[in-house]
N, C-alpha and C. Protein backbone atom coordinates (compact mmCIF):
# COMPACT_ATOMS: atom_id res chain seq x y z
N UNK A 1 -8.56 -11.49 -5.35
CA UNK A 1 -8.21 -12.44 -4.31
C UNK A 1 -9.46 -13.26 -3.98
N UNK A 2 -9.40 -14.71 -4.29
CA UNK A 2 -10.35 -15.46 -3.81
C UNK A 2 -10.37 -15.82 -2.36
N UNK A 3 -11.19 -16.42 -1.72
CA UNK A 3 -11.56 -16.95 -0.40
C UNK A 3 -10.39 -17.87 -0.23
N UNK A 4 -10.64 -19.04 -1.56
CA UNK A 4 -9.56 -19.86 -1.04
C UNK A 4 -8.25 -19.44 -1.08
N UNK A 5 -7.76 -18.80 -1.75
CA UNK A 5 -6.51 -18.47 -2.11
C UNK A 5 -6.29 -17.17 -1.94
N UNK A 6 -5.29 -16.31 -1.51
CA UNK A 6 -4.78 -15.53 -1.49
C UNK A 6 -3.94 -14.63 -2.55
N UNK A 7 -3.18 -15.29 -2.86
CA UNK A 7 -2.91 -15.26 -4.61
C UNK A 7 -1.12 -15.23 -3.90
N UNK A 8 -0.23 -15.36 -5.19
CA UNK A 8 1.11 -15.85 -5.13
C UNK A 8 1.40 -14.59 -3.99
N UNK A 9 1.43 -13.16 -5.01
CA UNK A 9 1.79 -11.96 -4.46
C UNK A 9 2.02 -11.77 -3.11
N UNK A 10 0.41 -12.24 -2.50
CA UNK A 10 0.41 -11.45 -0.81
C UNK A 10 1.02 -12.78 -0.12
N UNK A 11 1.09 -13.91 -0.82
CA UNK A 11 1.76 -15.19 0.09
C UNK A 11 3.30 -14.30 0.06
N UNK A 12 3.97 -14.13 -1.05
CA UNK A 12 5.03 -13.27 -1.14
C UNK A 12 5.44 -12.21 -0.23
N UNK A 13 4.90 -11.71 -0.33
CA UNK A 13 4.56 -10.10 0.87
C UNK A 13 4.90 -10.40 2.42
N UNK A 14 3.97 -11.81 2.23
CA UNK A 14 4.12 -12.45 3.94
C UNK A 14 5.47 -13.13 3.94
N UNK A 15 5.64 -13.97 3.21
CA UNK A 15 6.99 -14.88 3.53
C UNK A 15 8.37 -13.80 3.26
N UNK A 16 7.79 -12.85 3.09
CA UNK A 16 9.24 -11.73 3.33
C UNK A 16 8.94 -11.44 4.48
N UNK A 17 8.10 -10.46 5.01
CA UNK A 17 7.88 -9.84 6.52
C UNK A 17 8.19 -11.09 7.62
N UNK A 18 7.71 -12.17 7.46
CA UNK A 18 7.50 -13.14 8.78
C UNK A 18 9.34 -13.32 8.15
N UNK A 19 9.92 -13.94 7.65
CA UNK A 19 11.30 -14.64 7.84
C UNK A 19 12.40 -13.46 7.57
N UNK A 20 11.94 -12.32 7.25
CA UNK A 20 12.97 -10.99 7.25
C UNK A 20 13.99 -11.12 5.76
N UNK A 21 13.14 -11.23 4.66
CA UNK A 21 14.17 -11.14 3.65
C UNK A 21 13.34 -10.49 2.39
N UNK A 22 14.07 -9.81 1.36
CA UNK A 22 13.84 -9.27 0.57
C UNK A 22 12.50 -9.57 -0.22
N UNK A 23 11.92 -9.41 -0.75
CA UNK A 23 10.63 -9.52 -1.68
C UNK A 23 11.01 -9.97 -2.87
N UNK A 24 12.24 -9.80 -3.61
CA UNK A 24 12.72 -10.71 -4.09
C UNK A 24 13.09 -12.39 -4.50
N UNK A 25 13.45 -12.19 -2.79
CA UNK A 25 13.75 -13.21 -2.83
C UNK A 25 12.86 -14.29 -2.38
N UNK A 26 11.87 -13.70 -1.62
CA UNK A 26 9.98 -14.71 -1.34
C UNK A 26 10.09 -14.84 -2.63
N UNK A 27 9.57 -14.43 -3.36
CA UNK A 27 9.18 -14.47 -5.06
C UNK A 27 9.51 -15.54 -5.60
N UNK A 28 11.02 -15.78 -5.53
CA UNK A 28 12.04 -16.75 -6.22
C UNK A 28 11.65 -18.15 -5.41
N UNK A 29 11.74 -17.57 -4.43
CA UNK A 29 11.28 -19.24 -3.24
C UNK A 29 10.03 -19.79 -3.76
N UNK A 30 9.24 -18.89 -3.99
CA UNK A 30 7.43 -18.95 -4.23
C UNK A 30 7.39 -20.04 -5.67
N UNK A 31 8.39 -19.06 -6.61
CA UNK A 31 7.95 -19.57 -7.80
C UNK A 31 8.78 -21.22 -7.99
N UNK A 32 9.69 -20.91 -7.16
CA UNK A 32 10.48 -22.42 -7.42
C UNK A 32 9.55 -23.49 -6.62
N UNK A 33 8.80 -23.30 -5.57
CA UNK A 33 7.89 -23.71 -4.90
C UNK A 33 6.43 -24.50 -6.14
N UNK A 34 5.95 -23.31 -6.50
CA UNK A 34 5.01 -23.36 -7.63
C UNK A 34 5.27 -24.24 -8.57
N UNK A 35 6.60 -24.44 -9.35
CA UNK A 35 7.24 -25.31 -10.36
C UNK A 35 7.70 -26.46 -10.24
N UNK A 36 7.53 -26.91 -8.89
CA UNK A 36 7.70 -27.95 -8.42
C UNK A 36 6.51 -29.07 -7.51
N UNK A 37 5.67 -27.94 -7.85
CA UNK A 37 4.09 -28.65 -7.59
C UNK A 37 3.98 -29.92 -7.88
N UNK A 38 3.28 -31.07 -7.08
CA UNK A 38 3.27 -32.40 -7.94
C UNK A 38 1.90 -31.95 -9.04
N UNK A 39 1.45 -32.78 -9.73
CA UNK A 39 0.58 -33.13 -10.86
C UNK A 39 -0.93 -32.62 -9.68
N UNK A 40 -1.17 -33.56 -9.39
CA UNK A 40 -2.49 -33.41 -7.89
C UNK A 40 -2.37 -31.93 -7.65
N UNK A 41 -1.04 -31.04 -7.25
CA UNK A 41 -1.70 -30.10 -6.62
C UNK A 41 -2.16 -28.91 -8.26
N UNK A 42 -1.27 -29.34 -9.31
CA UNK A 42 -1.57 -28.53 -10.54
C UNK A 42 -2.75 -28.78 -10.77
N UNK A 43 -3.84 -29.52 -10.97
CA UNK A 43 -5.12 -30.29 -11.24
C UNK A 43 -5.79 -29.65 -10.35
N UNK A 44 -5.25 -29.21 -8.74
CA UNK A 44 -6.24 -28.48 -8.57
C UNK A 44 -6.35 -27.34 -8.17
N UNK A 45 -5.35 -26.85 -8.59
CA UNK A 45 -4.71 -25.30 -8.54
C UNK A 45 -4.20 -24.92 -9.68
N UNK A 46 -5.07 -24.73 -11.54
CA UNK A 46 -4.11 -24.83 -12.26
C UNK A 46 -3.62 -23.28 -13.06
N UNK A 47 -3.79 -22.47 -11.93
CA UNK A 47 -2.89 -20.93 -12.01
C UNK A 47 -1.37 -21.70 -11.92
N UNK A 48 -1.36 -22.32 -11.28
CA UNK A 48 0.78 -23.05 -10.69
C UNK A 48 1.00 -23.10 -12.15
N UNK A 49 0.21 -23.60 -13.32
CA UNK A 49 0.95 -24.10 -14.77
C UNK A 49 1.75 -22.42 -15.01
N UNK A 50 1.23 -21.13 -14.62
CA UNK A 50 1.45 -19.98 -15.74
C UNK A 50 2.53 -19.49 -14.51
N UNK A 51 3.29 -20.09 -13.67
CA UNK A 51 4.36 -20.10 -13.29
C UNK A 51 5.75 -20.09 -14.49
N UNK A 52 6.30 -19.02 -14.59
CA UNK A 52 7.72 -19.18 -15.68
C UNK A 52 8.31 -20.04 -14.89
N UNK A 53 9.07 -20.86 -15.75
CA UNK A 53 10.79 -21.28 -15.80
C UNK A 53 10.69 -22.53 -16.01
């Protein structure tokens, strides 16, 4: 876990506990989130590319 970033996982972890839903289903939100990154934020975040789907 870097300073700046937290990493997908524990953003995951949180957006289940704070809105009350499965870990699953953060995940799915996360990654559809991630895959829909514009160009700018991939360039400077470019872990988002090794996002599946």
């Amino acid at each position: 876990m870097s300073e700046q970033h937290p990493g997908l996982e524990h953003i995951a972890q949180h957006m289940s506990a704070k809105k009350h839903m499965p870990i699953d289903r953060a995940r799915a939100i996360l990654a559809s989130a991630a895959r829909n990154a514009s160009p700018a934020a991939k360039k400077r975040n470019p872990r988002l590319k090794r996002v599946k789907g």
